[in-house]
Protein backbone atom coordinates (compact mmCIF):
# COMPACT_ATOMS: atom_id res chain seq x y z
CA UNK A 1 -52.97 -31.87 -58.40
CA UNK A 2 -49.22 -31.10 -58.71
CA UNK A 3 -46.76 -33.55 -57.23
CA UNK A 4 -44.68 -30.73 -55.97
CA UNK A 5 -44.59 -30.86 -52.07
CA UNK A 6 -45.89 -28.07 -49.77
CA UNK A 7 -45.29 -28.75 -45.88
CA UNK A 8 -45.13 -26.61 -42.75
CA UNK A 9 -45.41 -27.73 -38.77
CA UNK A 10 -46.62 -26.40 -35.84
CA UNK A 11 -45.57 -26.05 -32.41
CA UNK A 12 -47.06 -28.05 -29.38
CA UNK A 13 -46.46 -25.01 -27.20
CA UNK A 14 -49.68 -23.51 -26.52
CA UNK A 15 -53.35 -23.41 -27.86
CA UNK A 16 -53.09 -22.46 -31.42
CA UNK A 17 -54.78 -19.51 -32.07
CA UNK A 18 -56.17 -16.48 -34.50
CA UNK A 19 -52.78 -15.36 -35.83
CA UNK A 20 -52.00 -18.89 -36.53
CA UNK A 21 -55.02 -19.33 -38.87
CA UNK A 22 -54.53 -16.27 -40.84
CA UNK A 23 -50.86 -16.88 -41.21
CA UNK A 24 -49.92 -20.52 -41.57
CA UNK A 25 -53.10 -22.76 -40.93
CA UNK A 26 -55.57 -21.30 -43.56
CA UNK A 27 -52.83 -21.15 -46.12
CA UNK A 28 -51.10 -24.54 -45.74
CA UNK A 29 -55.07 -26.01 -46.28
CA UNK A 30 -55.12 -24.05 -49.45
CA UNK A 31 -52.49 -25.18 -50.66
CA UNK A 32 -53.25 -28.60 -50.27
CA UNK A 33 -55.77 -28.54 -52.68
CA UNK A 34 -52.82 -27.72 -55.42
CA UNK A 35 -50.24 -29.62 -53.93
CA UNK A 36 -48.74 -32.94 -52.24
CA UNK A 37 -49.24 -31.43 -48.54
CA UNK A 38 -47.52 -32.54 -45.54
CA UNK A 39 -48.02 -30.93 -42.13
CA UNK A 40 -46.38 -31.86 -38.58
CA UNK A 41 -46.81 -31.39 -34.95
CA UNK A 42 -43.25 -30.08 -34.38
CA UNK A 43 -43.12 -31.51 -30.90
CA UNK A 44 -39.12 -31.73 -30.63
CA UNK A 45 -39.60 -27.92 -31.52
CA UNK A 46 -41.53 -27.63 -28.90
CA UNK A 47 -39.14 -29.27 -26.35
CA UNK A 48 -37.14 -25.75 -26.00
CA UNK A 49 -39.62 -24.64 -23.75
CA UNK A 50 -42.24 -27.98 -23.20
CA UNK A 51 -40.76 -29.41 -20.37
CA UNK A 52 -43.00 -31.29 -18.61
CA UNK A 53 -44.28 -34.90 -20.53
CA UNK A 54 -47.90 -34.83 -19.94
CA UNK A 55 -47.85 -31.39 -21.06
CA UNK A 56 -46.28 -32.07 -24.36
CA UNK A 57 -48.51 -34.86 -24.55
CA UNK A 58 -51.85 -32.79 -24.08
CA UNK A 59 -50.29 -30.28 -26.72
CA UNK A 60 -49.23 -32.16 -28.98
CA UNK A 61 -53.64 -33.50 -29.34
CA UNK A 62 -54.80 -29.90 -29.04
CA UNK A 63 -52.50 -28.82 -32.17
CA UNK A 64 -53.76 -32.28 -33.73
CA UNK A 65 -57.19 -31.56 -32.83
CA UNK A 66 -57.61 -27.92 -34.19
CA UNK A 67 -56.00 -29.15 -37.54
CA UNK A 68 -58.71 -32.30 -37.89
CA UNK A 69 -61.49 -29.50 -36.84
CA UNK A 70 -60.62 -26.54 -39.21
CA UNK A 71 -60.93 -29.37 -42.07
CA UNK A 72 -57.89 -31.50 -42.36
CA UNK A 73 -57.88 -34.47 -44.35
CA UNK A 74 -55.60 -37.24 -42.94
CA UNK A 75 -56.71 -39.13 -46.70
CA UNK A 76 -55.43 -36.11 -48.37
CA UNK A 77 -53.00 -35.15 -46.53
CA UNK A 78 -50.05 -36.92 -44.77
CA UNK A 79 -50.78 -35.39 -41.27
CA UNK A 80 -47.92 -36.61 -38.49
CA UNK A 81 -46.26 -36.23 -35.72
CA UNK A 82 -42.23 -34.85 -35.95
CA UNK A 83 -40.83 -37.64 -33.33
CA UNK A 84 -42.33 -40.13 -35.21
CA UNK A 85 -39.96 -39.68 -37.83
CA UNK A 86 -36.39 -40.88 -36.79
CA UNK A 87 -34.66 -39.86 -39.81
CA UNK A 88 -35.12 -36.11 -38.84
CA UNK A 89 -33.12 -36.31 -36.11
CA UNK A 90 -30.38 -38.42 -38.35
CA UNK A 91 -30.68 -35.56 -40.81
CA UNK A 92 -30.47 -33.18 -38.10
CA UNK A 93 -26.59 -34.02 -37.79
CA UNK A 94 -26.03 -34.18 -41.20
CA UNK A 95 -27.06 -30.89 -42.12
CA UNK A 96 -25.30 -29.42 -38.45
CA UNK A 97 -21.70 -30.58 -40.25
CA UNK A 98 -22.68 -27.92 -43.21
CA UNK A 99 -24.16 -25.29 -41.05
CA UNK A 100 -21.40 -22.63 -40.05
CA UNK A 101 -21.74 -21.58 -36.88
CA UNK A 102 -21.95 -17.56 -38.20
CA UNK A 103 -25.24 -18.61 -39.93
CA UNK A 104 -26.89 -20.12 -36.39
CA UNK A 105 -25.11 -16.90 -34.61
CA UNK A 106 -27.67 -14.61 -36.90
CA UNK A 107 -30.77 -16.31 -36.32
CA UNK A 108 -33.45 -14.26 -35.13
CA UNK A 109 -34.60 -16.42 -32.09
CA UNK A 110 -30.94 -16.50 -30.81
CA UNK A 111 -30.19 -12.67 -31.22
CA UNK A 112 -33.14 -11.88 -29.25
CA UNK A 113 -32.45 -14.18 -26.32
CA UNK A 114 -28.69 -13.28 -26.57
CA UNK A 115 -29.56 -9.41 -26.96
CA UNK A 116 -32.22 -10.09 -23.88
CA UNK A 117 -29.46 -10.80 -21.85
CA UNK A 118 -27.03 -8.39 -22.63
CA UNK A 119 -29.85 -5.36 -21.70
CA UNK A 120 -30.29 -7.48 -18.66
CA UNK A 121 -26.79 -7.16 -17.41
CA UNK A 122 -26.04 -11.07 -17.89
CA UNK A 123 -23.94 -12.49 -19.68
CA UNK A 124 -24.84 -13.26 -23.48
CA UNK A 125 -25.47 -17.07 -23.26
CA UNK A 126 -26.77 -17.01 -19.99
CA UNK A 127 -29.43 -19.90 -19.82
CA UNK A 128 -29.45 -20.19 -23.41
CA UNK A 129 -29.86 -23.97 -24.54
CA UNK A 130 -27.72 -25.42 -27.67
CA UNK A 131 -31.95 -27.16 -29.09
CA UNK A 132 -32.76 -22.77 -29.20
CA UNK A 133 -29.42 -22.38 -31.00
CA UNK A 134 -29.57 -25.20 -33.52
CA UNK A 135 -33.52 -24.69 -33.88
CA UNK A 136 -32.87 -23.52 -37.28
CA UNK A 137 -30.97 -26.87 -38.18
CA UNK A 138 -33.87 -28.66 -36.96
CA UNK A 139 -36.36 -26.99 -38.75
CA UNK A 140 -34.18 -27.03 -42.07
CA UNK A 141 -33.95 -31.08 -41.21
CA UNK A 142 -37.42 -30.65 -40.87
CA UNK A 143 -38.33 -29.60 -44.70
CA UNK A 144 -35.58 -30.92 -47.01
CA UNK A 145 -35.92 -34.20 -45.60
CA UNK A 146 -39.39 -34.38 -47.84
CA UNK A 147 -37.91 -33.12 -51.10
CA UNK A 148 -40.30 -29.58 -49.84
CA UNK A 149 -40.90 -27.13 -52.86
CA UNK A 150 -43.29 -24.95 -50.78
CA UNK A 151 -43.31 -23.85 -47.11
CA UNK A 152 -46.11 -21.29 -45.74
CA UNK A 153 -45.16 -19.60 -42.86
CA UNK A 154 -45.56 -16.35 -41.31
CA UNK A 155 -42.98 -13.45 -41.88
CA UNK A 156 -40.95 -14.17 -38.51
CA UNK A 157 -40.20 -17.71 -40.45
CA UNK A 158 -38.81 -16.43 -43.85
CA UNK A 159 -35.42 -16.64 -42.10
CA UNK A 160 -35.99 -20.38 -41.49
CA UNK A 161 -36.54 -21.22 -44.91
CA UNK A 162 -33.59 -18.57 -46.14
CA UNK A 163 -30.99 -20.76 -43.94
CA UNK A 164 -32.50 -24.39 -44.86
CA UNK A 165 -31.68 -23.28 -48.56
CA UNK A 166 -28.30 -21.80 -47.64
CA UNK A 167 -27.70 -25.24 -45.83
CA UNK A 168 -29.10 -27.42 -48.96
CA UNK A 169 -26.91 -25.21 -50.93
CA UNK A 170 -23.63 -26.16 -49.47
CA UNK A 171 -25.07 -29.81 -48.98
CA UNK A 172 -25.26 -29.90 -53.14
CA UNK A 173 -22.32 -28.19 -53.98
CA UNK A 174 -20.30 -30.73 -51.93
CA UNK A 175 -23.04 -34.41 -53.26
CA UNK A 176 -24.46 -32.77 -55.98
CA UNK A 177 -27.95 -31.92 -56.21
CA UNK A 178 -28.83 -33.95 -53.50
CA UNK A 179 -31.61 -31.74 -51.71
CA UNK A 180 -34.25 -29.66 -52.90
CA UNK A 181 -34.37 -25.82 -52.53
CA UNK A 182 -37.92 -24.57 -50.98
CA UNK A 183 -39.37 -21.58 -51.18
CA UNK A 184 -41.46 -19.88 -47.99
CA UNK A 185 -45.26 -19.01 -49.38
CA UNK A 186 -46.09 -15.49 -47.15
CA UNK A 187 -49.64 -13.77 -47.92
CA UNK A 188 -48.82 -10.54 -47.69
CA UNK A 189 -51.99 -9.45 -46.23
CA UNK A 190 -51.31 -11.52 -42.86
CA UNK A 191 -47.29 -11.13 -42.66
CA UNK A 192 -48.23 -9.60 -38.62
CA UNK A 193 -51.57 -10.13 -37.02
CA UNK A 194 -51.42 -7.84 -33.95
CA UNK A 195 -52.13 -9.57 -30.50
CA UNK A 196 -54.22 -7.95 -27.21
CA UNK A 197 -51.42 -5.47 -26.83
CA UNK A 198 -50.81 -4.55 -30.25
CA UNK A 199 -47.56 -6.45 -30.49
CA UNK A 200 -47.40 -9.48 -32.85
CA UNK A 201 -49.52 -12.07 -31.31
CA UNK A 202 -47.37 -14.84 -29.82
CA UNK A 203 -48.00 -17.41 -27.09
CA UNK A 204 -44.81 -16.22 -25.43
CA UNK A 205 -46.29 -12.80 -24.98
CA UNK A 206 -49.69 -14.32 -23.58
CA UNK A 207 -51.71 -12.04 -26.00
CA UNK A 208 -53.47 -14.56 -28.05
CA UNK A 209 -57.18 -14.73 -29.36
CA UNK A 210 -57.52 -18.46 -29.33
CA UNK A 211 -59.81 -19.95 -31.68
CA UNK A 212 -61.64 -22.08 -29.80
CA UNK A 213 -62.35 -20.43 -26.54
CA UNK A 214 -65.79 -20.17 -25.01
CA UNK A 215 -68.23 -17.24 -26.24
CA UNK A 216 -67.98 -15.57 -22.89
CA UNK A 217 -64.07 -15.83 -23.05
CA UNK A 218 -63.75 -15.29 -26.32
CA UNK A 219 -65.28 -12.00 -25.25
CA UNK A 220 -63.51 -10.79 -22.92
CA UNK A 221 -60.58 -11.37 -25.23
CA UNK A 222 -61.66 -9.06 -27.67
CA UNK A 223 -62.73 -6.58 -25.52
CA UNK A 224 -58.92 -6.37 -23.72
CA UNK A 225 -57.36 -5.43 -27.04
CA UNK A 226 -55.71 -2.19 -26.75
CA UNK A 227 -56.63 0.43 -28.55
CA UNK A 228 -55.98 4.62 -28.40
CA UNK A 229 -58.45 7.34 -26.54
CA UNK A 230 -60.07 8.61 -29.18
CA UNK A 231 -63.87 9.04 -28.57
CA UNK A 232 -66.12 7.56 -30.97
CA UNK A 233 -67.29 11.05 -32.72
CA UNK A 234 -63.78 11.56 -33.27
CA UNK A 235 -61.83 10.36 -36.70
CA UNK A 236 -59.45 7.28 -35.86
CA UNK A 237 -57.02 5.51 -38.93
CA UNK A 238 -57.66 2.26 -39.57
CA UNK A 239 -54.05 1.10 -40.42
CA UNK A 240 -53.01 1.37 -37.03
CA UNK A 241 -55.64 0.09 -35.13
CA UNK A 242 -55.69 -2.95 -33.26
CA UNK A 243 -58.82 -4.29 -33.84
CA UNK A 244 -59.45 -3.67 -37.54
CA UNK A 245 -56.27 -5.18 -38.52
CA UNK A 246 -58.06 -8.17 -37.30
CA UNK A 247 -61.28 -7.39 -38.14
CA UNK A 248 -60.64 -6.82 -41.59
CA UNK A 249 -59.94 -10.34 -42.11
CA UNK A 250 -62.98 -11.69 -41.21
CA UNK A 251 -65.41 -9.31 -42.11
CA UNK A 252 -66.85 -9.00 -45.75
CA UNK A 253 -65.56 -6.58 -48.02
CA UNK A 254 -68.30 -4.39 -47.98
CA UNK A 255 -68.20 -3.94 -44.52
CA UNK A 256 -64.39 -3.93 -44.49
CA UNK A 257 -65.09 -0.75 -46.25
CA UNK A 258 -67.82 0.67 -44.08
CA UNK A 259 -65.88 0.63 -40.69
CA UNK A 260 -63.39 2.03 -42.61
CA UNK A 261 -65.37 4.81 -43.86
CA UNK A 262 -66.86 5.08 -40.21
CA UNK A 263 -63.04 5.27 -38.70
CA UNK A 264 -62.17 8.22 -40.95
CA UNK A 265 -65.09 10.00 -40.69
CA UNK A 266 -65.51 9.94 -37.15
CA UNK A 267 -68.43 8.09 -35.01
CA UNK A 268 -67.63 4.30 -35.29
CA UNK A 269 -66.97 3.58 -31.41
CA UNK A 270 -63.99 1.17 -30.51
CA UNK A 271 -66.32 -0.78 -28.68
CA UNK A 272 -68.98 -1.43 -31.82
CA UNK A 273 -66.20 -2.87 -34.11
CA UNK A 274 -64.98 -5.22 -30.94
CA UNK A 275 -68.57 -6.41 -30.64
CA UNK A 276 -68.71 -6.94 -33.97
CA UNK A 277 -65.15 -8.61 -34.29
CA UNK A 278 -66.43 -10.87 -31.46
CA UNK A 279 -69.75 -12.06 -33.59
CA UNK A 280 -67.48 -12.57 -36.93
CA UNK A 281 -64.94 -14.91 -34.91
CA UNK A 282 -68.15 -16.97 -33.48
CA UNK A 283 -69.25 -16.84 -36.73
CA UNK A 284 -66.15 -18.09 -37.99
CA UNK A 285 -64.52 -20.87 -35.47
CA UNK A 286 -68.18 -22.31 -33.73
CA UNK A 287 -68.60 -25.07 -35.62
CA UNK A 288 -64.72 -26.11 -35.47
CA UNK A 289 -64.83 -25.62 -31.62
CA UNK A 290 -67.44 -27.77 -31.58
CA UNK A 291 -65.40 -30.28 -33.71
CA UNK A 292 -62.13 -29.74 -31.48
CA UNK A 293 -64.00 -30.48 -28.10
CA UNK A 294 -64.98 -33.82 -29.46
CA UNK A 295 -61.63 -34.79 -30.98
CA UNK A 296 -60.42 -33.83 -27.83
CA UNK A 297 -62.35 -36.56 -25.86
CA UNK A 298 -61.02 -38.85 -28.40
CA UNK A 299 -57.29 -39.24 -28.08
CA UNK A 300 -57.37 -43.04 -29.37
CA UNK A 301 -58.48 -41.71 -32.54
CA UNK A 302 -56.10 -38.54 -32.97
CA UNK A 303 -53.16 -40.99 -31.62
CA UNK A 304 -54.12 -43.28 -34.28
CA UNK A 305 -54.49 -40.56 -37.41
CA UNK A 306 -50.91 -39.42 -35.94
CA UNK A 307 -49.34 -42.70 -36.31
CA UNK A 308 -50.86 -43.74 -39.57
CA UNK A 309 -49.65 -40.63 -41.34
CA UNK A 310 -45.78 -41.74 -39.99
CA UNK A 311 -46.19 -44.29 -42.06
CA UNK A 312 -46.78 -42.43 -44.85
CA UNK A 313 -44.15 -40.09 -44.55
CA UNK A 314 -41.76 -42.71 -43.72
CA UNK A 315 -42.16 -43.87 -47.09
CA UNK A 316 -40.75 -41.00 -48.17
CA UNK A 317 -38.24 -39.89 -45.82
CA UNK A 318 -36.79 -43.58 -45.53
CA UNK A 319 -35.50 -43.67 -49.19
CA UNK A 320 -34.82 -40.00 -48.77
CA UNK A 321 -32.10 -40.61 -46.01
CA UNK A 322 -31.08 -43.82 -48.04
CA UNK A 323 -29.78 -41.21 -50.74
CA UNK A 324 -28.26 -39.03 -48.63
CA UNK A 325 -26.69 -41.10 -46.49
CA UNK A 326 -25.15 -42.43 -50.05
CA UNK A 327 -24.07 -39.22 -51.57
CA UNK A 328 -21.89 -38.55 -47.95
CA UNK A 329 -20.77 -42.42 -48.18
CA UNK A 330 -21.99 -43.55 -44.89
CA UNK A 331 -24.36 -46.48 -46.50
């Protein structure tokens, strides 16, 4: 195994589910069996829209749950929780003194809420808070603080990784080469996993396929997602429908290739590749769901796997800091 780092957190902020997987869960346990992995419950993340404790809380188990369920390590891996590590937020600051304020301004996340408003008639920074604006600076404190070669994420987080190295780059052109440069790991093949409504699938636009819901749920999920009003007799293409572009990544490759023989030639019915999109996720996720509902009922133990991989990572980021804090001659 390499002793090159690959790390990557996930929000508290809602049941994790399908699009997740595909493009960040699956491919940060890959890579663990390659590299030194770290992964995080970004819970401070999470505060720009978490704003109720026991909520967080709750959250912040079900993220830890699914991760322990879909086959997480915590001997393998170093598996914590982002408050846990004070030197983040210490970080945080540092990096915020080399972060030009132009960089923040082009952030996706802000644009969008500041372009949001603007359509809406108010004015740009209308109930915009400074943790969406410096989210960026968080997350960049997030992965250099570990020495990170390699970050998965999904496309909408290439950005992320773009500014931490812009950031590291003006850190080690002031100290020296202080701070390591990472590099975001996108599969091509799940850079947007559509949602119920055909836009990217996102808890904030409530059209997630969570992993572990209940059959009949689960169901009635797959059934809502949209899709055109073609009949089944008539010829439908596969690269812009809904449902295959999920399918296809569950399904084997020879049947991959007979819906999409059926969808061209006409007579595959929207409805038989939703039932059978429903079996392959069963298929898939019913032994982790089973896993998750018993972690779940166990919060001693996940509180306990959370805690014990702090300490690990505090025996990196501690000496880390130490470094830093000597290279900007605050030691």
């Amino acid at each position: 195994m390499s002793n090159e780092i690959a790390l990557t957190g996930i929000k508290p902020s809602g049941t994790p589910h399908i699009g997740n997987f595909l493009g960040m869960i699956q491919p940060a346990l890959e890579l663990a069996q390659e590299y030194q992995a770290m992964y995080f419950i970004a819970d401070y993340h999470a505060l720009t829209t978490v704003k109720v404790g026991d909520d967080m809380k709750h959250l912040t188990y079900d993220v830890a749950a699914t991760w322990l369920a879909l086959g997480l390590d915590p001997d393998k891996v170093i598996f914590y929780r982002q408050s846990d590590i004070p030197e983040v937020m210490e970080l945080t600051w540092i990096l915020a003194c080399f972060t030009s304020k132009g960089l923040l301004n082009r952030a996706h996340a802000y644009k969008a809420a500041v372009d949001d408003n603007v359509e809406r008639g108010l004015a740009p920074d209308e109930g915009i808070y400074a943790g969406l604006f410096f989210y960026p600076t968080l997350m960049a404190a997030d992965i250099l603080l570990f020495d990170t070669n390699y970050v998965p994420v999904g496309l909408d987080q290439k950005q992320h990784i773009e500014i931490a190295r812009d950031i590291a780059q003006a850190i080690n052109s002031t100290y020296g080469e202080v701070l390591t440069l990472p590099e975001a790991v996108i599969r091509e093949e799940v850079m947007t996993i559509p949602g119920l409504d055909g836009r990217k699938m996102s808890k904030s636009y409530d059209n997630v396929i969570p992993m572990f819901a209940q059959s009949k749920e689960l169901r009635k999920r797959v059934m809502r997602i949209v899709t055109d009003s073609r009949r089944p007799e008539d010829p439908k293409d596969p690269e812009t429908d809904n449902v295959f572009a999920i399918y296809k990544h569950f399904a084997s490759a020879e049947d991959v290739q007979r819906v999409r023989e059926g969808y061209l030639q006409g007579g595959l019915a929207y409805s038989q590749i939703k039932t059978e999109l429903f079996e392959l996720l069963e298929i898939e996720f019913s032994e982790a769901r089973d896993k998750y509902e018993r972690y779940m009922e166990d919060r001693e133990y996940l509180e306990q796997i959370l805690l014990q991989g702090a300490e690990k990572a505090r025996k990196i980021s501690r000496p880390k800091i130490a470094q830093i804090r000597q290279a900007i001659g605050v030691d």
